[in-house]
N, C-alpha and C. Protein backbone atom coordinates (compact mmCIF):
# COMPACT_ATOMS: atom_id res chain seq x y z
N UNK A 1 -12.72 15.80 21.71
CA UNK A 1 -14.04 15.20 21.64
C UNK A 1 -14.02 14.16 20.53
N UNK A 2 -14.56 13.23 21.00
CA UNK A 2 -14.45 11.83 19.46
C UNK A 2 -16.29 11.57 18.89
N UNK A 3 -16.21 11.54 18.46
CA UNK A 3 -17.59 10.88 17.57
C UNK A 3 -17.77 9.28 16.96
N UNK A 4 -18.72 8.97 16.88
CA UNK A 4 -18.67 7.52 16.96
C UNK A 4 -18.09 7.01 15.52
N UNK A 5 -17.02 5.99 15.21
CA UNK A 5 -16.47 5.97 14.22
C UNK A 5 -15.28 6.54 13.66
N UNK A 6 -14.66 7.43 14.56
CA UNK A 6 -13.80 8.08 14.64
C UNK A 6 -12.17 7.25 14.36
N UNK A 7 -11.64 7.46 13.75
CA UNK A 7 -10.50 6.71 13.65
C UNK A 7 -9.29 7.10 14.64
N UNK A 8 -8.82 6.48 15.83
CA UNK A 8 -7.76 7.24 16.33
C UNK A 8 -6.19 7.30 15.95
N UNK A 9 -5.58 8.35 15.88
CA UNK A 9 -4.62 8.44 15.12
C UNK A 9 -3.43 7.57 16.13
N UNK A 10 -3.51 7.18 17.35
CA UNK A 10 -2.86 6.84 18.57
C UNK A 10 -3.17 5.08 18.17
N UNK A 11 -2.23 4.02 17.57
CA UNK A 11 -2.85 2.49 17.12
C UNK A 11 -2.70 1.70 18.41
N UNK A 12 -4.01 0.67 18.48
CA UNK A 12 -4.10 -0.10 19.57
C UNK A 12 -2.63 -0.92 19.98
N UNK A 13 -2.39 -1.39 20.66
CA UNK A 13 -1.62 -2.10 21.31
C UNK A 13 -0.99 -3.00 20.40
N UNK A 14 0.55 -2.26 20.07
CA UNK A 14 1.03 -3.33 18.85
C UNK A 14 2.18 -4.71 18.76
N UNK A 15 2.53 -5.26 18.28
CA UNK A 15 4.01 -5.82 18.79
C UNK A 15 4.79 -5.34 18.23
N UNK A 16 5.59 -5.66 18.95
CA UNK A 16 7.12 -5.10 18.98
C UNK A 16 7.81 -4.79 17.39
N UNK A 17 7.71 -5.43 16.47
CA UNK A 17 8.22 -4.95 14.88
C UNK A 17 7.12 -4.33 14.68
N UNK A 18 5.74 -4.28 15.30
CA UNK A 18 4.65 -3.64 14.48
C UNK A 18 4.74 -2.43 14.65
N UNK A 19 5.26 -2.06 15.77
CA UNK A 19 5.22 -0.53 16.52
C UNK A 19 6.52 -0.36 16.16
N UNK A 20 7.35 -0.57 15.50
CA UNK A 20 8.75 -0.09 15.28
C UNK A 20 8.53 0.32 14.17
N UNK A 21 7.52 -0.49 13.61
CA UNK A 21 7.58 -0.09 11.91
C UNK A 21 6.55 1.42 11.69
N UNK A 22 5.59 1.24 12.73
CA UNK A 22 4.75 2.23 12.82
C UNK A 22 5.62 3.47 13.14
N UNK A 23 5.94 3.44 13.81
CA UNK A 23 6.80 4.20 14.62
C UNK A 23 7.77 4.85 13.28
N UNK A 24 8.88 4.08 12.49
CA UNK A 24 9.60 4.96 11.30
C UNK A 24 8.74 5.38 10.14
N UNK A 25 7.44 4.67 10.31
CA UNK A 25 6.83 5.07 8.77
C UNK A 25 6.02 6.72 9.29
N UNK A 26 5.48 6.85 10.48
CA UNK A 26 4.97 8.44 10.61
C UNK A 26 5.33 9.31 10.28
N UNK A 27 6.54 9.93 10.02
CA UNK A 27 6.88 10.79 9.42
C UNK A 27 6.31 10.74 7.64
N UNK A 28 6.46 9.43 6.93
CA UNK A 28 6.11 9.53 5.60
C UNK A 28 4.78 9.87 5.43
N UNK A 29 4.35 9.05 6.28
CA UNK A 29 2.43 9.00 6.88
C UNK A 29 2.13 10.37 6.71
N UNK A 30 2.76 10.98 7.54
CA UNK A 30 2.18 12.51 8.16
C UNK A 30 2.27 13.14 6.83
N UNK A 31 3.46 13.19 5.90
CA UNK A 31 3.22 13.72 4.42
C UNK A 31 2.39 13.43 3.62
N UNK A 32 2.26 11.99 3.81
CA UNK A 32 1.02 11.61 2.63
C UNK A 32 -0.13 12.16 3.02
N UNK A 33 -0.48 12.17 4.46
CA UNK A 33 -1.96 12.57 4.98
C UNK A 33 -2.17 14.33 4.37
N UNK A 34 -1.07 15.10 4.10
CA UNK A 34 -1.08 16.62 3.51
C UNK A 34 -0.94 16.42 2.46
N UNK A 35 -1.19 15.59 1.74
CA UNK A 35 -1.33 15.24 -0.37
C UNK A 35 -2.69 15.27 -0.14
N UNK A 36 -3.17 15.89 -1.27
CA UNK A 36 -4.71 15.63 -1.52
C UNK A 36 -5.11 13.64 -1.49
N UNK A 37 -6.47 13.38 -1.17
CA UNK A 37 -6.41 12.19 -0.74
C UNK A 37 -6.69 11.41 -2.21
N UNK A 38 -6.94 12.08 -3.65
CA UNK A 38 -6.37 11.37 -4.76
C UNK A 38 -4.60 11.44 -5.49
N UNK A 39 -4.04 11.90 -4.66
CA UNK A 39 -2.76 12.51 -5.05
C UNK A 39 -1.58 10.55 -4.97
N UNK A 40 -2.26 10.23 -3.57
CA UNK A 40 -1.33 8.10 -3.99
C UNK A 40 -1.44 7.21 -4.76
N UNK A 41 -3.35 8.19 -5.06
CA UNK A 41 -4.07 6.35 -5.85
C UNK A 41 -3.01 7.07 -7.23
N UNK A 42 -3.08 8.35 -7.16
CA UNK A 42 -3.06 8.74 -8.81
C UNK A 42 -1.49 7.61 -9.01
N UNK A 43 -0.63 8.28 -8.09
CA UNK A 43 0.51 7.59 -8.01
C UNK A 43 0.70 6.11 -7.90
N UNK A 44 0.25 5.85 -7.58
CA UNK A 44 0.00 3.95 -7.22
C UNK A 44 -0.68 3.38 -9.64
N UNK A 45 -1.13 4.09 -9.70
CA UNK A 45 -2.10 3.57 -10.81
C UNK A 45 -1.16 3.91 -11.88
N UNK A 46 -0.50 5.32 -11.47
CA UNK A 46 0.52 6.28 -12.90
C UNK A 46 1.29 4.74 -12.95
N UNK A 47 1.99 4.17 -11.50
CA UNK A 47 3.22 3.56 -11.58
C UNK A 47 2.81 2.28 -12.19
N UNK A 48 1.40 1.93 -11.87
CA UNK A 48 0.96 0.21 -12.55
C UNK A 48 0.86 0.34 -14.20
N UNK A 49 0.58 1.41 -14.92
CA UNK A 49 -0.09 1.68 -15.85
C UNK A 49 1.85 2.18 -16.82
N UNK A 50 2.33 2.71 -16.36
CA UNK A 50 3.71 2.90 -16.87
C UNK A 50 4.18 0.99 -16.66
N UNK A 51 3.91 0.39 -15.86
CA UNK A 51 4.89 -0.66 -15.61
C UNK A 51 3.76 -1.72 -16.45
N UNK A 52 2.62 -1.29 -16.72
CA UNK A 52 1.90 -1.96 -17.88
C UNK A 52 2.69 -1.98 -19.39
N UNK A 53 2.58 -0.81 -19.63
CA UNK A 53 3.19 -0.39 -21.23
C UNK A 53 4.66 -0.60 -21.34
N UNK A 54 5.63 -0.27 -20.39
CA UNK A 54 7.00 -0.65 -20.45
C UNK A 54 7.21 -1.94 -20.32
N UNK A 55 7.60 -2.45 -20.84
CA UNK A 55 8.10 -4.24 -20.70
C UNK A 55 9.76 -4.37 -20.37
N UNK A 56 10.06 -5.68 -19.50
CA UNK A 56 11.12 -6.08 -19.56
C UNK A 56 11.23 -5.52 -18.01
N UNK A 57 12.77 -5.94 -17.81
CA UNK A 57 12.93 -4.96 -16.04
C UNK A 57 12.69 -3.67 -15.40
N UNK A 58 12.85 -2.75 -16.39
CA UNK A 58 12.24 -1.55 -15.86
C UNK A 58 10.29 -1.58 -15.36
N UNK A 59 9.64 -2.56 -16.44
CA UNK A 59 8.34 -2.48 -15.93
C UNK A 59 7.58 -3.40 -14.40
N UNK A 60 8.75 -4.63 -14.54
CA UNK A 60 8.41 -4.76 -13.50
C UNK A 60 8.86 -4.08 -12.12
N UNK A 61 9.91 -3.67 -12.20
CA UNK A 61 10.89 -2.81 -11.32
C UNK A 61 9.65 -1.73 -10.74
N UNK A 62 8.97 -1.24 -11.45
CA UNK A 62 7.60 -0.17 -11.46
C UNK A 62 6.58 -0.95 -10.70
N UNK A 63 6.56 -2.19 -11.05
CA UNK A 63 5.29 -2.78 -10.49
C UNK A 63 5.74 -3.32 -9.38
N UNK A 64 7.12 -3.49 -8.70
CA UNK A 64 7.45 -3.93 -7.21
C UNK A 64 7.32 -2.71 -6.90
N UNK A 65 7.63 -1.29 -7.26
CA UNK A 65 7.41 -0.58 -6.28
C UNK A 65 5.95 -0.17 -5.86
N UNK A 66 5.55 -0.17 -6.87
CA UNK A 66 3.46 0.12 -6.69
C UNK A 66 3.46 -1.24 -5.44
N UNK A 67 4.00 -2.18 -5.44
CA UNK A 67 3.18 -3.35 -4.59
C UNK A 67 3.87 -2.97 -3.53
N UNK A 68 5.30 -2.90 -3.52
CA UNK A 68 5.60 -2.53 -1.84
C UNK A 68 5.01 -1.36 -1.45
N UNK A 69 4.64 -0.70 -1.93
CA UNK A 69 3.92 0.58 -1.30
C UNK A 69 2.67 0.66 -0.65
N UNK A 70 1.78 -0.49 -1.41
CA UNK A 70 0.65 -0.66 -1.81
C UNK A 70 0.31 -1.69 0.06
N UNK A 71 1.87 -2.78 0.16
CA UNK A 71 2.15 -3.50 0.94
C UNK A 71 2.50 -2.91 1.92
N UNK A 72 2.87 -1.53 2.42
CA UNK A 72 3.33 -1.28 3.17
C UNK A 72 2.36 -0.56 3.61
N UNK A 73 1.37 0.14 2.91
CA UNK A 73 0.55 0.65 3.42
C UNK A 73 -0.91 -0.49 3.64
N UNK A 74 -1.14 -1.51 3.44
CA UNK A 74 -1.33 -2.75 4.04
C UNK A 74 -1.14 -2.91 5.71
N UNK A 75 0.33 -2.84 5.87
CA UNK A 75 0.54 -3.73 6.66
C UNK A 75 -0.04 -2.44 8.14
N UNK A 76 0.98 -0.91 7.18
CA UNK A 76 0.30 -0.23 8.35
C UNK A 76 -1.21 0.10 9.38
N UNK A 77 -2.56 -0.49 8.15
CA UNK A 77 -3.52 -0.05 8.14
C UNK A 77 -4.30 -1.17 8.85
N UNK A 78 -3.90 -2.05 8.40
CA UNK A 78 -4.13 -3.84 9.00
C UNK A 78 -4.91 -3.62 10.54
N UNK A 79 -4.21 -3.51 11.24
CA UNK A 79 -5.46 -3.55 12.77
C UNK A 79 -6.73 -2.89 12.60
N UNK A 80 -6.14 -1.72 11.86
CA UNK A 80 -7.71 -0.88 11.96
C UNK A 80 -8.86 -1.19 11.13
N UNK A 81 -8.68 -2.06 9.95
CA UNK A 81 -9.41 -2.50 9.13
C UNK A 81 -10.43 -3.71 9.44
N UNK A 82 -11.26 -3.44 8.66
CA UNK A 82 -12.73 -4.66 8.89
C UNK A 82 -12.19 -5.67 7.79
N UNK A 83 -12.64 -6.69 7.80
CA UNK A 83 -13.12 -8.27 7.23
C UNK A 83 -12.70 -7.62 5.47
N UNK A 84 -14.00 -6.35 5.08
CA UNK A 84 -13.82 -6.64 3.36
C UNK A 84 -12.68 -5.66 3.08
N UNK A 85 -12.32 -4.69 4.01
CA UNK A 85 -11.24 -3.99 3.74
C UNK A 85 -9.72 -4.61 3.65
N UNK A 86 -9.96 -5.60 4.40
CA UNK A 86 -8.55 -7.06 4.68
C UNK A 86 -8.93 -7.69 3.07
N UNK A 87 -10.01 -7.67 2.83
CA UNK A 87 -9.81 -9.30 1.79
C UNK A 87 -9.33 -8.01 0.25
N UNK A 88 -10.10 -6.54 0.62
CA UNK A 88 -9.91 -5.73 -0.57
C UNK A 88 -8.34 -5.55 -1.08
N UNK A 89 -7.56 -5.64 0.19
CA UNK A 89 -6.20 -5.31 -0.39
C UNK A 89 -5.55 -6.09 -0.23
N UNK A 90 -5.89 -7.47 0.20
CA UNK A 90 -5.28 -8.90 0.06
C UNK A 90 -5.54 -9.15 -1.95
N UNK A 91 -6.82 -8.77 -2.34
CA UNK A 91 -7.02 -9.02 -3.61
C UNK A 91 -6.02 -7.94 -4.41
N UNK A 92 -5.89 -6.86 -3.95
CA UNK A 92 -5.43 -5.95 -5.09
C UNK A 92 -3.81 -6.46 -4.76
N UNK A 93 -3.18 -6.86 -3.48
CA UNK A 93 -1.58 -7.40 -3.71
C UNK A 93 -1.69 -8.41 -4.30
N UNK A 94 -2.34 -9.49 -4.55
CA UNK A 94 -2.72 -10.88 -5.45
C UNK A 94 -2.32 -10.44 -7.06
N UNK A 95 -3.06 -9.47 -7.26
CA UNK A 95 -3.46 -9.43 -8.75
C UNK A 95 -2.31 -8.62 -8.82
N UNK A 96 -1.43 -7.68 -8.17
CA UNK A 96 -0.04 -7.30 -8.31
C UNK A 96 0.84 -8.01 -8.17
N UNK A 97 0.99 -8.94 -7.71
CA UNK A 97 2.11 -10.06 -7.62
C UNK A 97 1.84 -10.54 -8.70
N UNK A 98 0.74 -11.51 -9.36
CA UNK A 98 0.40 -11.75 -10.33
C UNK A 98 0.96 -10.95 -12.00
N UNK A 99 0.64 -9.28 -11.64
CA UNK A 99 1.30 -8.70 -12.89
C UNK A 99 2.70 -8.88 -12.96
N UNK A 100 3.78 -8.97 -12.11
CA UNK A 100 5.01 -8.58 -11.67
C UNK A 100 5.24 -10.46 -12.28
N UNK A 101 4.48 -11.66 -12.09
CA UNK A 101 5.04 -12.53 -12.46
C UNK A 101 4.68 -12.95 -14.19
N UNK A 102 3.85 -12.26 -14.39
CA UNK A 102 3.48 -12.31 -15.88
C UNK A 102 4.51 -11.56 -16.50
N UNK A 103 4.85 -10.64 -16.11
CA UNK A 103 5.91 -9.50 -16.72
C UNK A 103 7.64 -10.08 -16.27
N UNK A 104 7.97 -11.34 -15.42
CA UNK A 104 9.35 -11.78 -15.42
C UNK A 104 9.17 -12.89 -16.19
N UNK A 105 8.27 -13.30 -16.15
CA UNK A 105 7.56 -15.19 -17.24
C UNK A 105 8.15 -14.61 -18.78
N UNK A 106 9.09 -15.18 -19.45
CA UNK A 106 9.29 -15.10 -20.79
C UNK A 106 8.34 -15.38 -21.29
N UNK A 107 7.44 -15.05 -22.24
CA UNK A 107 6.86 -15.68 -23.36
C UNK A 107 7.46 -17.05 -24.60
């Protein structure tokens, strides 16, 4: 039975790398969905906030992985998302690319 608003776990009609990618990331998916649902941000923020205070390659090294993650779960979520949910995590990879180039920029 569905209810209106319902998210289906089955994604609309994808192309061909989109559904391949969908397709190897479910298994990780299916784990993250059994983490409590503050258990990524905590992880996503631990890794920005360590790659804040550490300087040099290890911090940015921290802050590519927060963004590919951040990006990958982007790209998976992308069809199903509305207008401010697209521009919300278009802004938060901006301002992560952004840290990652402040942190390789020598002073």
């Amino acid at each position: 039975m569905s209810y209106p608003g319902a998210v289906s776990s089955t994604p609309p009609h994808l192309g061909p790398v989109r559904e391949s990618v969908h397709r190897a990331s479910t298994p990780l998916a299916q784990q993250l969905l059994r983490l409590p649902p503050w258990a990524p941000l905590a992880v996503f923020f631990g890794l920005c906030l360590a790659a804040a205070l550490i300087t040099g390659p290890v911090g940015w090294t921290l802050f590519v992985l927060a963004l590919a993650f951040i990006g990958w779960m982007l790209y998976l979520s992308w069809p199903a998302l509305g207008l401010n949910g697209r521009l919300m995590r278009i802004a938060v990879i901006c301002f992560a690319v952004a840290v990652v180039v402040i942190q390789l920029v020598p002073r």
